[in-house]
Protein backbone atom coordinates (compact mmCIF):
# COMPACT_ATOMS: atom_id res chain seq x y z
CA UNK A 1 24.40 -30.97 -106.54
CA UNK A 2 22.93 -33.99 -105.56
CA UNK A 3 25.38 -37.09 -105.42
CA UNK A 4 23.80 -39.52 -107.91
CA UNK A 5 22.54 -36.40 -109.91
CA UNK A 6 21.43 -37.50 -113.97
CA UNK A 7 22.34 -41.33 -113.13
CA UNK A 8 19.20 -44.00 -112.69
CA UNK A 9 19.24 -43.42 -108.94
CA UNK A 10 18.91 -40.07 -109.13
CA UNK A 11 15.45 -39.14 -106.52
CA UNK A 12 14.54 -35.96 -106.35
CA UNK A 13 14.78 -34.67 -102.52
CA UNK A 14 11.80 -34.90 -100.27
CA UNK A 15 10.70 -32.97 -96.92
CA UNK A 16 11.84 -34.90 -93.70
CA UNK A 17 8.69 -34.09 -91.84
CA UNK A 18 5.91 -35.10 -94.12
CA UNK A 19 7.75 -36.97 -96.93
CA UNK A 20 6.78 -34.49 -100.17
CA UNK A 21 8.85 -33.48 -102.46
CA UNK A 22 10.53 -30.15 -101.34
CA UNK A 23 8.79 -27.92 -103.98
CA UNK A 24 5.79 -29.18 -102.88
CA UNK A 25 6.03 -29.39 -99.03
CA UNK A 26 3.43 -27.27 -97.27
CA UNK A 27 5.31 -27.82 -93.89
CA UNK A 28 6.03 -24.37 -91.55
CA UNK A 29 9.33 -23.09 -91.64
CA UNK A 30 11.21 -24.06 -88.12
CA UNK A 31 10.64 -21.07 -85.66
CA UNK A 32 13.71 -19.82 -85.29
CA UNK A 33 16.60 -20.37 -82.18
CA UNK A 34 16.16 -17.72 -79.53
CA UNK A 35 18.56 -17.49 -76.58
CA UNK A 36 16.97 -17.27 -72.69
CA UNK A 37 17.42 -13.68 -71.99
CA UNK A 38 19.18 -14.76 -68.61
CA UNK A 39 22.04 -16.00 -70.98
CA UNK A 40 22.89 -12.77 -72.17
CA UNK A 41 24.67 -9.57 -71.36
CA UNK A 42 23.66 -6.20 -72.77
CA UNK A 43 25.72 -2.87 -72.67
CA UNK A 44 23.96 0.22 -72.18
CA UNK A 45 25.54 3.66 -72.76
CA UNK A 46 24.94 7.04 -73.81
CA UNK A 47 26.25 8.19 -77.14
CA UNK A 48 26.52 11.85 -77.92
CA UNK A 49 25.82 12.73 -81.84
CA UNK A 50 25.97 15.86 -83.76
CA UNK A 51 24.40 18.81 -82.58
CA UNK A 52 24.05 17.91 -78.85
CA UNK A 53 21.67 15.13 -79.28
CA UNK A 54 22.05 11.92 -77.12
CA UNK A 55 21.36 8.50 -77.82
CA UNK A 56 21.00 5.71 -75.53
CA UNK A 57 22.97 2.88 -77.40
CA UNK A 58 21.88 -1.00 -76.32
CA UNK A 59 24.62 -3.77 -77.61
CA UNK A 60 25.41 -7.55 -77.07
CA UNK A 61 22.43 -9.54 -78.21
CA UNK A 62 23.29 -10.91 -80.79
CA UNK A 63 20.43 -10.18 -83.97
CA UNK A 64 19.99 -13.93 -84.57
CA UNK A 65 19.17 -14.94 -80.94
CA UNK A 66 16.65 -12.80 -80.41
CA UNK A 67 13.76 -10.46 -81.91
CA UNK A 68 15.23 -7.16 -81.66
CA UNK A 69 12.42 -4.90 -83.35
CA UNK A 70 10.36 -6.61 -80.75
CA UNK A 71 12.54 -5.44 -78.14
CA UNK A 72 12.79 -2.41 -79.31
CA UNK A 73 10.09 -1.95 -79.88
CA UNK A 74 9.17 -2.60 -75.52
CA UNK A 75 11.70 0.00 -75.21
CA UNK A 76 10.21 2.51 -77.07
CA UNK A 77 6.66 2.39 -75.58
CA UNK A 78 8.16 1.75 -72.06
CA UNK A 79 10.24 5.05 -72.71
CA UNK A 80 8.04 7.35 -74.54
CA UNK A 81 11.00 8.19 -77.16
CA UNK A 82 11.68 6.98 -80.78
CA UNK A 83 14.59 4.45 -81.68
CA UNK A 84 15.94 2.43 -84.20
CA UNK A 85 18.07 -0.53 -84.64
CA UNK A 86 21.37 -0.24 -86.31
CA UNK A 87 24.18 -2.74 -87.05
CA UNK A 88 23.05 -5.33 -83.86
CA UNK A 89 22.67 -2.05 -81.75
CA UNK A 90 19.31 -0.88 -80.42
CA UNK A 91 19.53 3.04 -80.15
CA UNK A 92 16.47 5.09 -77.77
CA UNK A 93 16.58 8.48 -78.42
CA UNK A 94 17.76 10.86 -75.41
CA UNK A 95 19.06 10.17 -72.31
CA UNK A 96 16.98 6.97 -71.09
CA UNK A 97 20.33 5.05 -69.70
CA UNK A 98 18.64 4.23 -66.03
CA UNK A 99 15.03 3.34 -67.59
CA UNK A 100 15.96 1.13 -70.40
CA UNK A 101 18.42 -0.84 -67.34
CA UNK A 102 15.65 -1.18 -65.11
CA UNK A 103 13.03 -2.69 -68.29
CA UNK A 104 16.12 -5.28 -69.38
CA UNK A 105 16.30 -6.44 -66.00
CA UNK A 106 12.64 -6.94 -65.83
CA UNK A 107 12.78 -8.86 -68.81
CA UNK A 108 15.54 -11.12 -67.64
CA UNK A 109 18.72 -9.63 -69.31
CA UNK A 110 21.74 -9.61 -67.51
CA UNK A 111 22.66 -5.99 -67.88
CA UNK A 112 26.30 -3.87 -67.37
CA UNK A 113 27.23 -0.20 -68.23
């Protein structure tokens, strides 16, 4: 609700950037905050799940600072083995604890076990 909403003053809101009305502002969206990967810590551990399988679980970057289907993404090709992400966790199938370490650090992350 606007404050001067149905009185004479009422104006309808406008874009900040190029001064059209919000329904009709053609303006890009703001790209979106990212945090320097040398500003963040990731935990890397090995998960066993049901029926001997083992996952190689990534956590600590937060979902909003960073494009984590595009690091996954790295991972994945880098290790030759499928993945997902789940619940701000990156998971690499099988045992890829020492491989995914050495491609964080490449990529700047500050990285603990």
């Amino acid at each position: 609700m606007r404050l001067f909403e149905g009185t004479e003053f009422d104006r309808p809101p406008r874009c900040d950037d190029c001064g059209q009305l919000e329904a009709d502002c053609q303006c890009p969206p703001p790209p979106p905050r990212r945090i320097p990967p040398a500003e963040q810590t990731a935990r890397v551990s090995i998960e066993k799940r049901k029926k001997g399988k083992s996952v190689t679980v990534i956590r600590g970057l937060p979902a909003d600072g960073n494009d984590l289907p595009e690091l996954l993404t790295k991972l994945k090709n880098a290790c030759g083995a499928g993945g997902t992400v789940k619940d701000e966790a990156i998971e690499i199938q099988g045992k890829q604890c020492e491989r995914v370490k050495e491609i964080l650090l490449q990529l700047g992350f500050n990285v603990k076990p």
